[in-house]
Protein backbone atom coordinates (compact mmCIF):
# COMPACT_ATOMS: atom_id res chain seq x y z
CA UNK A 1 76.04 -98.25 -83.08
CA UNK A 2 76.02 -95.04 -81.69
CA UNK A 3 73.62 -93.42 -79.25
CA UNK A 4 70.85 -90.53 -79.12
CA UNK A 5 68.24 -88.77 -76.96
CA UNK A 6 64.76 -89.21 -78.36
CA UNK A 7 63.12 -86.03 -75.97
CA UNK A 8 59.87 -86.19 -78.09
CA UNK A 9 57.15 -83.36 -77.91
CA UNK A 10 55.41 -82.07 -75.07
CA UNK A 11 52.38 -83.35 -74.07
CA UNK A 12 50.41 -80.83 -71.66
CA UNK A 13 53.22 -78.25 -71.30
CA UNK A 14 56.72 -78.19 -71.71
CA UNK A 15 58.85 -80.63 -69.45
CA UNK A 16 61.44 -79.14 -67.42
CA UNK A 17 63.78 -81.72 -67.23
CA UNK A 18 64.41 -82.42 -71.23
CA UNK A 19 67.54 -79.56 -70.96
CA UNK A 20 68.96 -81.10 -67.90
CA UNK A 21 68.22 -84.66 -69.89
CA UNK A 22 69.76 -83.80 -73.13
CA UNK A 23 72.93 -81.97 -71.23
CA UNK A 24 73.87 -85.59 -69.30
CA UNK A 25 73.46 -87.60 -72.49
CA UNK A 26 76.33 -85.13 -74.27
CA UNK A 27 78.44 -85.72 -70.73
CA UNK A 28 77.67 -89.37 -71.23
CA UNK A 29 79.04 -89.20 -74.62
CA UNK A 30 75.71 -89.49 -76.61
CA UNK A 31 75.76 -88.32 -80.32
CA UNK A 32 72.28 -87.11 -81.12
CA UNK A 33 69.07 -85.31 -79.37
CA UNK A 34 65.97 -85.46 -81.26
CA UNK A 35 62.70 -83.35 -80.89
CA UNK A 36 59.27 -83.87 -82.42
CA UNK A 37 56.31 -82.54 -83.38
CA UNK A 38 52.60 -83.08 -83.16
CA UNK A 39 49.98 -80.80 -83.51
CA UNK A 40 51.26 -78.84 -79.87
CA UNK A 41 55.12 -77.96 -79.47
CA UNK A 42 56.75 -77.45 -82.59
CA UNK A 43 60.13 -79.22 -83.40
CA UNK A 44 62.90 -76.59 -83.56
CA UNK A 45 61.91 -74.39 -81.05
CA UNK A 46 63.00 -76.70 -78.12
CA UNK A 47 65.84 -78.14 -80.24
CA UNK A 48 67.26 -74.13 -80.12
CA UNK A 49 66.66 -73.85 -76.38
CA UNK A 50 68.96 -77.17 -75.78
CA UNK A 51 71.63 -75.98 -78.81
CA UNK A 52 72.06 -73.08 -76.65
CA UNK A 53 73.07 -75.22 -73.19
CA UNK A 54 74.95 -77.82 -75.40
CA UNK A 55 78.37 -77.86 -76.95
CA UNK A 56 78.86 -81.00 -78.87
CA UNK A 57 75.48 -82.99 -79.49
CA UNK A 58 74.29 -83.31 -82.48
CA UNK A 59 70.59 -82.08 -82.57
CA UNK A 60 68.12 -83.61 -84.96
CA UNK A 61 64.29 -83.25 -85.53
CA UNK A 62 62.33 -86.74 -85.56
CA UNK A 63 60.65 -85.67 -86.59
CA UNK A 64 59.40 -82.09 -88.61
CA UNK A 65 56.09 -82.57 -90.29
CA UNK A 66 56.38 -81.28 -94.12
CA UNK A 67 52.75 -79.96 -93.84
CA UNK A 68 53.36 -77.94 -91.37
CA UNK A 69 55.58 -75.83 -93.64
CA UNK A 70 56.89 -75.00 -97.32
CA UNK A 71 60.10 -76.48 -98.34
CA UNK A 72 61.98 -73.46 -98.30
CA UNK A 73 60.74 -72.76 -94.86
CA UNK A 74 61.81 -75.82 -93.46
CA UNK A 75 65.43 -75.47 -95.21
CA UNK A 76 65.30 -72.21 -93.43
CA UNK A 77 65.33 -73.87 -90.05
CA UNK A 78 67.46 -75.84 -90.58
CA UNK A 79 70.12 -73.99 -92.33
CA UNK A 80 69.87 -71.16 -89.39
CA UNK A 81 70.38 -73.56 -86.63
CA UNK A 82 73.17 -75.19 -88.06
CA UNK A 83 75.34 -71.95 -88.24
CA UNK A 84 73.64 -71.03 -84.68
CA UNK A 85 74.98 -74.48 -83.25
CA UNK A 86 78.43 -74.82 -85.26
CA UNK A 87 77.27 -77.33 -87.42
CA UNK A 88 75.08 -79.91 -85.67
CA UNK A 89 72.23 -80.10 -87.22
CA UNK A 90 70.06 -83.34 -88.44
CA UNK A 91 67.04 -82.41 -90.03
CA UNK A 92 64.66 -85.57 -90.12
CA UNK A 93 61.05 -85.21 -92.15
CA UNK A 94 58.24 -87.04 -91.87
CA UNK A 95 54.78 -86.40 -94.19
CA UNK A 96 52.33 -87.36 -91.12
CA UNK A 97 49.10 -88.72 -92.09
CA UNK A 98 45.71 -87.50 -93.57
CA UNK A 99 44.17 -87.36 -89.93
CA UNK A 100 46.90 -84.41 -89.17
CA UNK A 101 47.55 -83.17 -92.07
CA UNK A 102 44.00 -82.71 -93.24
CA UNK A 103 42.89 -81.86 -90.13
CA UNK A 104 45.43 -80.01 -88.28
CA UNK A 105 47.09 -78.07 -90.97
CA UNK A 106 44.25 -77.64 -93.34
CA UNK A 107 45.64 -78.71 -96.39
CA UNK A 108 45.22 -81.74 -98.54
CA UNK A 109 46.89 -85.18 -97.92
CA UNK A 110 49.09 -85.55 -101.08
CA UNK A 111 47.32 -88.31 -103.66
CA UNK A 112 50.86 -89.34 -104.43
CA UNK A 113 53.06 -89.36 -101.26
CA UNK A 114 56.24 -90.50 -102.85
CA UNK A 115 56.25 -87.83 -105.14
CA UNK A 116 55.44 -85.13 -102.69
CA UNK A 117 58.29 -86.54 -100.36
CA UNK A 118 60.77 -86.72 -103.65
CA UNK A 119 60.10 -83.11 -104.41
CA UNK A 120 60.18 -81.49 -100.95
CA UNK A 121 63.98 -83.11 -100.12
CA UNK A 122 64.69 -81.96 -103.26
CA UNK A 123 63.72 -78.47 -102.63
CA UNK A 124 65.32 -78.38 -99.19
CA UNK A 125 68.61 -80.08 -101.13
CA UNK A 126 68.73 -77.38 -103.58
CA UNK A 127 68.59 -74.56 -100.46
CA UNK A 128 71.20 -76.58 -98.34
CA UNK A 129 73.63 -76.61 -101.95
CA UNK A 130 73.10 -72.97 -103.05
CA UNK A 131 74.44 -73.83 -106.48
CA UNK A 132 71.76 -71.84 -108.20
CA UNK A 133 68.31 -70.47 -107.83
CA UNK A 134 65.97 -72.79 -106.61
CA UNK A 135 63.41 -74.22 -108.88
CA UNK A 136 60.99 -76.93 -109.30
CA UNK A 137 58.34 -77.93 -111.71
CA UNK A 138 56.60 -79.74 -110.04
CA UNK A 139 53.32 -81.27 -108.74
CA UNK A 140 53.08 -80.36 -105.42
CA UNK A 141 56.39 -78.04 -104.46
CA UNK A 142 56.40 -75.43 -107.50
CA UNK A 143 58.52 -73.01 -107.79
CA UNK A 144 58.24 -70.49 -108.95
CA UNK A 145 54.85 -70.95 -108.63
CA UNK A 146 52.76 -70.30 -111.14
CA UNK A 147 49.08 -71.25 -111.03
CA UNK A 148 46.31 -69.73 -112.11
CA UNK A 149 45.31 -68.19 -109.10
CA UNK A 150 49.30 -66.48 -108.69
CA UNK A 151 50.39 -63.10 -109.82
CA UNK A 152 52.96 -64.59 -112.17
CA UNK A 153 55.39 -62.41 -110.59
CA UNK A 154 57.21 -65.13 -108.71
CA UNK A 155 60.93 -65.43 -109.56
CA UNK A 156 63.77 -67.98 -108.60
CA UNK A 157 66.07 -67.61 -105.75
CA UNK A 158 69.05 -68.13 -103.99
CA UNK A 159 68.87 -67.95 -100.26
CA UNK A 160 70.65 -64.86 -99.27
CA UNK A 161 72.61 -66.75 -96.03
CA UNK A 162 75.10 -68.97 -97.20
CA UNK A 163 74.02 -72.31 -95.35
CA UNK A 164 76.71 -73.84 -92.95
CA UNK A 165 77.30 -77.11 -94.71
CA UNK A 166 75.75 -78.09 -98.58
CA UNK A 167 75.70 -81.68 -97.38
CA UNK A 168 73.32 -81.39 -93.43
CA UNK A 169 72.15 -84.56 -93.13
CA UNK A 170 68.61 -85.50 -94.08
CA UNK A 171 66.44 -88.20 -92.61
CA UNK A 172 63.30 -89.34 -93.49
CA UNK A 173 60.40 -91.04 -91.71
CA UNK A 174 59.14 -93.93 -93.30
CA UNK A 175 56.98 -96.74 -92.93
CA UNK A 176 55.65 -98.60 -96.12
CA UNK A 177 57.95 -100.57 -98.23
CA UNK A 178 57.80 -98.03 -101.17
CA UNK A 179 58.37 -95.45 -98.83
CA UNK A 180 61.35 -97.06 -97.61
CA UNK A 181 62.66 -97.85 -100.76
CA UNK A 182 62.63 -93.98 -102.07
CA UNK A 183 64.35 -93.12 -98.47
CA UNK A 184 67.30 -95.19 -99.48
CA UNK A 185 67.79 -93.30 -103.05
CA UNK A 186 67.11 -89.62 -101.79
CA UNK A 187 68.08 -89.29 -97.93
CA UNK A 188 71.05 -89.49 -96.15
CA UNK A 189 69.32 -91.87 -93.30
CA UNK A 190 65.58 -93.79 -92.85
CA UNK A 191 63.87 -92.46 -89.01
CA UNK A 192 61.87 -96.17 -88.48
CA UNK A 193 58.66 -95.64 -86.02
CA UNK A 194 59.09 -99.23 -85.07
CA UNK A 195 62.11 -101.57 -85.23
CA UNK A 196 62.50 -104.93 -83.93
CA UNK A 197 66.10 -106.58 -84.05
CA UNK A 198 64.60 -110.33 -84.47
CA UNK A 199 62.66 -109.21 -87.62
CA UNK A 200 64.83 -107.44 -89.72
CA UNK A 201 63.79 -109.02 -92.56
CA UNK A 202 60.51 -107.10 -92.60
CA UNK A 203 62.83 -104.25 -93.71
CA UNK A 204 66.01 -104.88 -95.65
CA UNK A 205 64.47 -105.62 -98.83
CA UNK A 206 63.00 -102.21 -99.01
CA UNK A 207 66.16 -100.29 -97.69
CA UNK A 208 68.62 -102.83 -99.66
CA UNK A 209 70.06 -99.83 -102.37
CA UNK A 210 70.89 -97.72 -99.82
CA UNK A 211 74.03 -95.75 -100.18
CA UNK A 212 77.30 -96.37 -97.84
CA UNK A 213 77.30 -94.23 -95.23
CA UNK A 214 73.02 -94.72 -95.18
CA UNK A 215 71.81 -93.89 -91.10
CA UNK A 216 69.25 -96.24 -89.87
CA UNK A 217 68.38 -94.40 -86.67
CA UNK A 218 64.92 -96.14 -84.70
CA UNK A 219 63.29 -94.93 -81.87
CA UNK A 220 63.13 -97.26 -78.90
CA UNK A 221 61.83 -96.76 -75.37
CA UNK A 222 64.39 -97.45 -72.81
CA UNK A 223 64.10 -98.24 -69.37
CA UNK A 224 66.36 -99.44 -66.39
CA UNK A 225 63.75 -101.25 -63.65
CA UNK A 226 63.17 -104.63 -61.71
CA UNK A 227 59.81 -105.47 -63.11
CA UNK A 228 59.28 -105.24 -66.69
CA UNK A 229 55.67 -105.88 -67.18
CA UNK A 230 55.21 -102.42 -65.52
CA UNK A 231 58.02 -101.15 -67.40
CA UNK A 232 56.31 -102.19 -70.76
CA UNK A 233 52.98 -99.80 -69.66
CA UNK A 234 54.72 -96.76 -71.34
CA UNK A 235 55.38 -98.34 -74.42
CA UNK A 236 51.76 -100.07 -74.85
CA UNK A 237 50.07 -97.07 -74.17
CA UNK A 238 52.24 -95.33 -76.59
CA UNK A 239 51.68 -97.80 -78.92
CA UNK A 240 47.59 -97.68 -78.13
CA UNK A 241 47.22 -94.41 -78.69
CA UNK A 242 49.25 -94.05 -82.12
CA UNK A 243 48.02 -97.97 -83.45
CA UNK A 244 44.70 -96.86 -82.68
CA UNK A 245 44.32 -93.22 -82.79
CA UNK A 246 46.73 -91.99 -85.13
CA UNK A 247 44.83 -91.88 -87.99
CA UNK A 248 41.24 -93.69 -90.23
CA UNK A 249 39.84 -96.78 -89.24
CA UNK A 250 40.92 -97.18 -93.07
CA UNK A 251 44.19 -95.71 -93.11
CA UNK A 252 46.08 -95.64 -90.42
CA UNK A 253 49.71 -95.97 -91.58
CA UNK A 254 50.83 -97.30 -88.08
CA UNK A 255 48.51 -99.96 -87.69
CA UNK A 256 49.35 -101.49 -90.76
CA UNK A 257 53.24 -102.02 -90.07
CA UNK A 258 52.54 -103.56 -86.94
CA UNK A 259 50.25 -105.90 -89.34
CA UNK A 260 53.48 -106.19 -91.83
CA UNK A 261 55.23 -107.41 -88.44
CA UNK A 262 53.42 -110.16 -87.78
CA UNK A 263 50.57 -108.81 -85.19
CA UNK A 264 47.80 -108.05 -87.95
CA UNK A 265 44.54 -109.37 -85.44
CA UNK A 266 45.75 -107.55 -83.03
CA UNK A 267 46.39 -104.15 -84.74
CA UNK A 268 43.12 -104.23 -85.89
CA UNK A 269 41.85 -105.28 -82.40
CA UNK A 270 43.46 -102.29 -80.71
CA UNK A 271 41.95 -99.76 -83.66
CA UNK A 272 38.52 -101.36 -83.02
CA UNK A 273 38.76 -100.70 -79.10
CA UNK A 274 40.21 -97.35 -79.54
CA UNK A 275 38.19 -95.83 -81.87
CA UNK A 276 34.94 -97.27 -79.81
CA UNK A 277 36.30 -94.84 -76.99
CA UNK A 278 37.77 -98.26 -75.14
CA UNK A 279 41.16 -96.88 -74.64
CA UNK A 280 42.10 -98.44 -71.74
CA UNK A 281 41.09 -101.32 -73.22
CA UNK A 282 43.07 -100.39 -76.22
CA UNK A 283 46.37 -100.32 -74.61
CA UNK A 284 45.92 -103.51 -72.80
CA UNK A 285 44.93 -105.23 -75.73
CA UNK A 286 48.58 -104.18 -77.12
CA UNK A 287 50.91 -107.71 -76.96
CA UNK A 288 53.31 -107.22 -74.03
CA UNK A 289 55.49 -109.84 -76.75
CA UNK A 290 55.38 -106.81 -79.67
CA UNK A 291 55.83 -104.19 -76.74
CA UNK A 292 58.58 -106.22 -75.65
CA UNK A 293 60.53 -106.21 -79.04
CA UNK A 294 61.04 -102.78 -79.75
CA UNK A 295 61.81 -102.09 -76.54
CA UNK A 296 64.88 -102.17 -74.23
CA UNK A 297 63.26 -102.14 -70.87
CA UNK A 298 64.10 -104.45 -67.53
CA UNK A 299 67.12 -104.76 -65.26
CA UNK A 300 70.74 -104.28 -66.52
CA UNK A 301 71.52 -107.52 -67.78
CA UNK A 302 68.35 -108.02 -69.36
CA UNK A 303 69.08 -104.88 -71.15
CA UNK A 304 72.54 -105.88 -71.77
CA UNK A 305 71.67 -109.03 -73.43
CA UNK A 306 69.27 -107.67 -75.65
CA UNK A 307 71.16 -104.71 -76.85
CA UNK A 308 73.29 -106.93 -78.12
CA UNK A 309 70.88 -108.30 -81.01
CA UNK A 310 70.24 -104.12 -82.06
CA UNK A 311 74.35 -103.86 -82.54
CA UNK A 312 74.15 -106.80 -84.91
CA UNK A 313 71.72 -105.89 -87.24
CA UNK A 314 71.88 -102.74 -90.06
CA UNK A 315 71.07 -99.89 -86.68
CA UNK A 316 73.53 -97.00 -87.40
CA UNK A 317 71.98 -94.79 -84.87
CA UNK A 318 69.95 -96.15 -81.35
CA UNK A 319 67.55 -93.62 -80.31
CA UNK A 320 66.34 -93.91 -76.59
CA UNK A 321 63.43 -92.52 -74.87
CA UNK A 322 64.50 -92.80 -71.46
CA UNK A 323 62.97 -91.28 -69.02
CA UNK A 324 65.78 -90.70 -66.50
CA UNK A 325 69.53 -89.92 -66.10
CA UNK A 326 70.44 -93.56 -64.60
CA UNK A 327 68.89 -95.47 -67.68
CA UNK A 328 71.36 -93.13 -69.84
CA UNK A 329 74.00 -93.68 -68.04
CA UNK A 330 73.57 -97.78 -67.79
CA UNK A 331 72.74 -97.31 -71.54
CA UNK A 332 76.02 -95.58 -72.31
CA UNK A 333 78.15 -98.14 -70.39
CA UNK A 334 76.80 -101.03 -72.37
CA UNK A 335 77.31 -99.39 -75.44
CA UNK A 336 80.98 -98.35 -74.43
């Protein structure tokens, strides 16, 4: 199992200490630093800044919302910062929700998600291959387009800059089992929100025709400290905010996986409070026991011990959000 930097977005401004951050986990040996996006700081900007002070990490988005740009655009991206950075690029995608993308990006949330993902990877596949010009007929990616309200002009084409490598890595983000599922046939890896090493079987039925090679890559907060409860904080009000504010009271894509693992009465709990304008509430009412399991936060050999149970399972890829140098560090020597 190897290891990566999860850096995030920004929340207020940009934080000065993600370069200096993502430069000790490549000393330390780390594979991967991912960026993220919201609706604040964009994903590849930052990733850029650190490609330029790194040498050998790979850099990764996790992840770039498809709403937020065309197909072709996001191929763009990625294509030009994998010649800029010799070849390290990782471009993970994730479709958001109908809270952002409705309201953020002004566009409809796609009817049929599954088919919107399937034709935007293949779009960005047919870039990253240059075998011919790239075309589509299809439902929500066409191209060239030709609706009613188009000039009829439009024409196929190749991208003029060769791209790096025909076979950059793509993720996706997923959560639903269907979801999942199409991740494993069309993707090169599956980004999980959520993972917990003593549940796997929530997943592996939905992931099960995944190809050799397949990257299972979760996000985990990681933390080196004496008292745990107060370690946990971060992660329950990160977990707060996105079970109960991420999305409808009737569709909140986040809320229901923590349902599908087991904590259904109190997903809904922490919705109810949050949405009421109880947020405080909202992240208390967050299990310190769910918290707990997709976590790795305590003292060393607490962390030690429970590493041990991610390395077991199907995790290809151990993405930390860790908050300072010494939890990389102790992170890389258990891993060693």
């Amino acid at each position: 199992m190897r290891l990566g930097l999860a850096l995030g977005y920004w929340g207020r401004g940009p934080d000065p200490s993600q370069v200096h951050l993502a430069q000790e986990a490549e000393r330390l040996g780390y594979h991967s630093v991912w960026t993220a996006e919201s609706w604040g700081s964009d994903a590849f900007t930052p990733l850029t800044w650190i490609a330029a002070r790194t040498s050998r990490i790979r850099l990764g988005t996790a992840v770039a919302q498809m709403a937020a740009r065309s197909p072709t655009t996001t191929a763009m991206h990625a294509l030009t910062l994998d010649h800029l950075s010799g070849g390290r690029m990782m471009l993970g995608l994730g479709l958001s929700g109908p809270q952002v993308v409705e309201g953020w990006y002004g566009r409809p949330f796609p009817r049929s998600p599954l088919t919107a993902t399937r034709e935007y990877v293949d779009v960005v596949c047919q870039v990253l291959r240059r075998e011919a010009p790239v075309a589509l007929d299809g439902r929500f990616h066409p191209l060239p387009y030709r609706g009613g309200d188009g000039t009829g002009l439009g024409r196929a084409l190749k991208p003029i800059t060769h791209p790096l490598r025909a076979d950059l890595p793509v993720l996706l983000g997923a959560e639903g089992p269907k979801n999942i599922a199409q991740t494993a046939r069309i993707a090169d890896g599956w980004l999980p929100l959520y993972w917990s090493p003593t549940r796997t079987e929530v997943y592996e039925a939905a992931f099960a025709e995944r190809r050799e090679g397949f990257l299972v890559a979760p996000m985990a907060r990681a933390q080196v400290c004496d008292d745990v409860t107060e370690g946990l904080l971060p992660v329950k009000a990160m977990l707060g905010f996105y079970i109960g504010g991420m999305g409808h009271a009737a569709r909140n894509f986040h809320a229901d996986l923590m349902a599908r693992m087991g904590y259904e009465e109190e997903a809904r709990r922490i919705q109810e409070l949050f949405l009421a304008g109880r947020r405080e509430e909202a992240v208390r009412a967050v299990p310190d026991s769910f918290a707990d399991e997709i976590s790795l936060v305590g003292p060393r050999e607490r962390i030690a011990e429970r590493l041990e149970s991610w390395r077991k399972g199907p995790v290809t890829d151990l993405l930390v959000l860790a908050p300072d140098p010494h939890t990389l560090r102790v992170l890389a020597e258990l891993n060693s």
